[in-house]
Each structure stands twice: as C-alpha cells, then as structure tokens.
Protein backbone atom coordinates (compact mmCIF):
# COMPACT_ATOMS: atom_id res chain seq x y z
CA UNK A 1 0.00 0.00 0.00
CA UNK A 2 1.24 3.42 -0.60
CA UNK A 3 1.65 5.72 2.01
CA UNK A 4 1.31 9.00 -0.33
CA UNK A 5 -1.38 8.48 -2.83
CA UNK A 6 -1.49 10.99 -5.23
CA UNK A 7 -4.74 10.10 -6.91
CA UNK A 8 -6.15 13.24 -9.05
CA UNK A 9 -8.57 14.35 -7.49
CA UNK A 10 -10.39 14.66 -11.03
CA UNK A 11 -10.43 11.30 -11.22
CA UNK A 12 -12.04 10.22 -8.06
CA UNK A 13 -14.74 12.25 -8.86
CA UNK A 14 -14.75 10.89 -12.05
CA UNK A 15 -14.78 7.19 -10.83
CA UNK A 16 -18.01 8.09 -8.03
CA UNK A 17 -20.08 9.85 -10.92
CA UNK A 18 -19.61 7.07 -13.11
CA UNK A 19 -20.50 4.39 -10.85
CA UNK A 20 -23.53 6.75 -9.17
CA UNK A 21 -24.76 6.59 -12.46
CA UNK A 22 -24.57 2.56 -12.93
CA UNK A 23 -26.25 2.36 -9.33
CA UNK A 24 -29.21 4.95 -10.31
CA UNK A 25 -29.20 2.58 -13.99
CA UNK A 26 -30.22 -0.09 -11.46
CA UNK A 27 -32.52 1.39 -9.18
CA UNK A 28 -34.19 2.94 -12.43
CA UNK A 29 -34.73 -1.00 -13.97
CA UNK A 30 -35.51 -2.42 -10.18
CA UNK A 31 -38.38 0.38 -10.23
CA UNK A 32 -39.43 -0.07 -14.18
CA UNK A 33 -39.87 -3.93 -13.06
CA UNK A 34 -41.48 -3.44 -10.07
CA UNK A 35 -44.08 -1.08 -10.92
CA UNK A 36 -44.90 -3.37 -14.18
CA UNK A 37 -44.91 -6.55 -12.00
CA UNK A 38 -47.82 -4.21 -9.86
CA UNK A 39 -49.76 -3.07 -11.99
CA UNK A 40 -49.54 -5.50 -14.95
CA UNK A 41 -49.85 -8.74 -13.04
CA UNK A 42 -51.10 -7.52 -9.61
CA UNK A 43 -53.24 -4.63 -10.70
CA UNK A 44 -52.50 -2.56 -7.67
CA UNK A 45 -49.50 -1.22 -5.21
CA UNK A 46 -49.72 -3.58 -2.53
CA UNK A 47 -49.36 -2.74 1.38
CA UNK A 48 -46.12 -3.56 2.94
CA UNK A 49 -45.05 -3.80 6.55
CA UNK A 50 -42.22 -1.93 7.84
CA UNK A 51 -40.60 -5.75 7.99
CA UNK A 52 -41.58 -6.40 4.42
CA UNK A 53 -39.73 -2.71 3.27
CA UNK A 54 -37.11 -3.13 5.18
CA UNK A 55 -36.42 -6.23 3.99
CA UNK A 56 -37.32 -5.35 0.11
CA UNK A 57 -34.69 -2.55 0.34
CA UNK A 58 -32.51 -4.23 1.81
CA UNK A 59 -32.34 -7.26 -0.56
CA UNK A 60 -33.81 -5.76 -4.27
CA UNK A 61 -31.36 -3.19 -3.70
CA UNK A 62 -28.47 -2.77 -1.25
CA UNK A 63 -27.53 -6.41 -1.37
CA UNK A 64 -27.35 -6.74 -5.67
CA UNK A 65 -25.15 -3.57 -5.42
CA UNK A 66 -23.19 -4.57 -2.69
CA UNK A 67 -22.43 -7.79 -4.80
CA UNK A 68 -22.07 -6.33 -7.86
CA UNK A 69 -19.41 -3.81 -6.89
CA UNK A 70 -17.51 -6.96 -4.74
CA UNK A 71 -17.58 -8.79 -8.39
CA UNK A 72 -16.43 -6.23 -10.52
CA UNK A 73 -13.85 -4.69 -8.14
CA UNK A 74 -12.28 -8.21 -7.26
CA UNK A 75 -12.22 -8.64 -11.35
CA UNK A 76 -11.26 -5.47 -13.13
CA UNK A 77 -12.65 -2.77 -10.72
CA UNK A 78 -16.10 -0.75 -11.30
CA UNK A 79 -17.39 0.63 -14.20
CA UNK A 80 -16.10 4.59 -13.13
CA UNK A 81 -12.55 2.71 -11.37
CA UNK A 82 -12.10 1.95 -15.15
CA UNK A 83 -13.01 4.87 -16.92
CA UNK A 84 -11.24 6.74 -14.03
CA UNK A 85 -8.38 4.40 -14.66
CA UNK A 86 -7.86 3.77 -11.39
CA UNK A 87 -7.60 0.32 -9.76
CA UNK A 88 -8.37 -1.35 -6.42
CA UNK A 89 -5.13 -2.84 -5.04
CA UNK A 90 -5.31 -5.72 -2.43
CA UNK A 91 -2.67 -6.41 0.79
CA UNK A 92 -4.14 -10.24 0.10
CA UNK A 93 -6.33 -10.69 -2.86
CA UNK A 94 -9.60 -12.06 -1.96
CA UNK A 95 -13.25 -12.15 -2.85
CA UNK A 96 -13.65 -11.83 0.78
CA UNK A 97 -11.64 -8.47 1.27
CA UNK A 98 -13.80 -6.81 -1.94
CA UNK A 99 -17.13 -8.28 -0.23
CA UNK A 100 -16.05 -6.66 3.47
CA UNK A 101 -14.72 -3.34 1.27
CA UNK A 102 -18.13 -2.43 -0.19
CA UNK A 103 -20.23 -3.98 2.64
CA UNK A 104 -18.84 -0.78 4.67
CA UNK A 105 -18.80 1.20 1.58
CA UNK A 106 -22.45 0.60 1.43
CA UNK A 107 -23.31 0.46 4.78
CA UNK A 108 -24.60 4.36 5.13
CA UNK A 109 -27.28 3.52 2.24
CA UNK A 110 -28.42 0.48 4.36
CA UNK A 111 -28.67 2.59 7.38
CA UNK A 112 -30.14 5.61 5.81
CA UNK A 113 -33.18 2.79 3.90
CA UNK A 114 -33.57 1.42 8.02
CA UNK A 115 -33.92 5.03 9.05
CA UNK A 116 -36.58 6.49 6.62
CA UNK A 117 -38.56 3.31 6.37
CA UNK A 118 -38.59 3.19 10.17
CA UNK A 119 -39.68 6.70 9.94
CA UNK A 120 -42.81 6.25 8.25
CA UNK A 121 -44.26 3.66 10.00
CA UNK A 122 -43.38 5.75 12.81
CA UNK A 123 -43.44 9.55 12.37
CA UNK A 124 -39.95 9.84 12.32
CA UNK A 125 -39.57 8.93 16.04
CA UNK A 126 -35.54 9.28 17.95
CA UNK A 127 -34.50 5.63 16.41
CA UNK A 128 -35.65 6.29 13.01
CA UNK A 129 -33.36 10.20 12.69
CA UNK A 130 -30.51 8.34 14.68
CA UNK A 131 -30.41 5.82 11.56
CA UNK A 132 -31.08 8.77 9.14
CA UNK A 133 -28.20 10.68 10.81
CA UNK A 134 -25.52 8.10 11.23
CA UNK A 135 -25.75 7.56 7.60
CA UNK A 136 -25.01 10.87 6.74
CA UNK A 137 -22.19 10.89 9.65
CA UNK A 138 -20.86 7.67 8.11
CA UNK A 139 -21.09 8.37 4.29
CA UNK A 140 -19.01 12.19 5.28
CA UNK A 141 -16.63 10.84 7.52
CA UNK A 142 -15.62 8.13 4.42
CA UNK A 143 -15.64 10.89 2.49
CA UNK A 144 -13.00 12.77 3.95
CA UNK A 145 -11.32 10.07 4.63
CA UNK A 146 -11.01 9.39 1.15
CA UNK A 147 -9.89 13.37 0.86
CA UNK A 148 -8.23 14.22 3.23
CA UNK A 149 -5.82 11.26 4.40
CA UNK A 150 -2.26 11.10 2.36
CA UNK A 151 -3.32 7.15 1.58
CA UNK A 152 -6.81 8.33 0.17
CA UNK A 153 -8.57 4.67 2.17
CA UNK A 154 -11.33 5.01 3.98
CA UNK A 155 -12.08 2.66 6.92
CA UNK A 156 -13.61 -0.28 4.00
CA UNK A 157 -10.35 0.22 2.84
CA UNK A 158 -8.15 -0.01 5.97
CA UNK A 159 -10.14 -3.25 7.00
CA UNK A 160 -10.43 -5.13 3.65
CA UNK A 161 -6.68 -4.05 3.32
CA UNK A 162 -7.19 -2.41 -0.30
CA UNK A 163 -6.40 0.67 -1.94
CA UNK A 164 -7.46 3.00 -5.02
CA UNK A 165 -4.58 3.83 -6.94
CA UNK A 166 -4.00 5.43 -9.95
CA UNK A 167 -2.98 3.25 -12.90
C-alpha cells in the first residue's frame, strides 16, 4: 500500500459519478420492473409492513449492489474505477476483502433505507433520525477520509486491506 497516494482528485470524482450513475441505472430498472410486475400482473401497489420494506430494500437493492461492486472490483474494478483508470489494489487478494470493502462502503445507504422506512411507519420517532443521521455521519466521515488522508482509504479500505490507486 502506498503511504502518499497521489490520486487526481479529477479522477475520483470521475470514478463516483460514473459508478452513481450505474447504481441509479439499477434502481431505475428495479423500479421499471417493479411497478410493471404491480400493476400489470397484480393490478395494484400492494401494502407492505415496515418488515416487508425493510427487507425489500434491503435485498432488491443494497444487497445486488453490494455484490455487484464486490464482483467487478475483485475482477477489473467498477465501471467509473475503469473509466477513471484507477484500480483497487489488495494487501491479500480475496473475494472476501472486496465483499467486506463495499459492505462498509455501502453500509450508510443500508442505514439511511432502516432510518426512513422506520420513519414512516413511525413519524420519524428518535431511532428512526438516529439511523437517518448516522448515515449521513458515516457516508461524510468516508468521504474525507477518502480526501483528506495522504493514503486516500477510507475505513472499508483499511479493514479489507485495499487501496485505489491510480494506474
């Protein structure tokens, strides 16, 4: 791992829009599919229970991501790593090391979905803008870790042992 990572910052940038725009791709099919499955088989929006949405977001769309992003960065890296040309390097090259990399990279959106779901089944009670909130405290403080520190990891990096590097 490199202790001074001089990854333009350009590029980063370049590498999140990229992929942001493969994950809203997704979310825009998962919606087109779910919406025809609704009202051209069922007829009708059916009623959920916070379980039931909690459980749909969790596994229609965090999970497939989450996957996706372990596959394709254990491969060849994401769609915006290689338009960025940048590439994920590994301490010890593992399926497992991508998987616990994006599970934390991830991990605000999960906890952000748990916070607003909870939140309206439950007017937005304390537990519901906790979730909300340590999402967004999460997501910035990866962020600037990302920024700010002279190896450019963030704590998915400094666990899975991998780093973003320029190519």
């Amino acid at each position: 791992m490199l202790t001074e990572n001089s990854i333009p910052w350009k590029r980063r940038v370049k590498e999140i829009l990229i992929d942001y725009l493969f994950i809203l791709m997704y979310l825009l099919i998962l919606f087109g599919a779910s919406m025809g499955f609704f009202f051209g088989i069922l007829g009708y929006i059916p009623a959920f229970s916070e379980l039931q949405m909690q459980l749909i977001a969790a596994l229609a769309s965090v999970l497939p991501i989450i996957l996706i992003f372990s596959f394709l960065d254990y491969k060849k890296g994401s769609i915006g790593k290689r338009k960025a040309k940048l590439k994920l390097y590994y301490k010890h090259k593992s399926i497992k090391a991508s998987l616990f990399r994006n599970i934390l990279k991830f991990l605000p959106w999960q906890l952000a979905h748990i916070g607003v779901i909870h939140g309206t089944y439950t007017n937005f009670g304390l537990s519901s803008i906790v979730f909300a909130n340590a999402s967004i405290v999460m997501a910035l403080i990866m962020l600037i870790m990302g920024l700010a520190r002279k190896d450019k990891r963030h704590f998915g990096d400094l666990i899975a042992g991998t780093q973003v590097q320029a190519m």
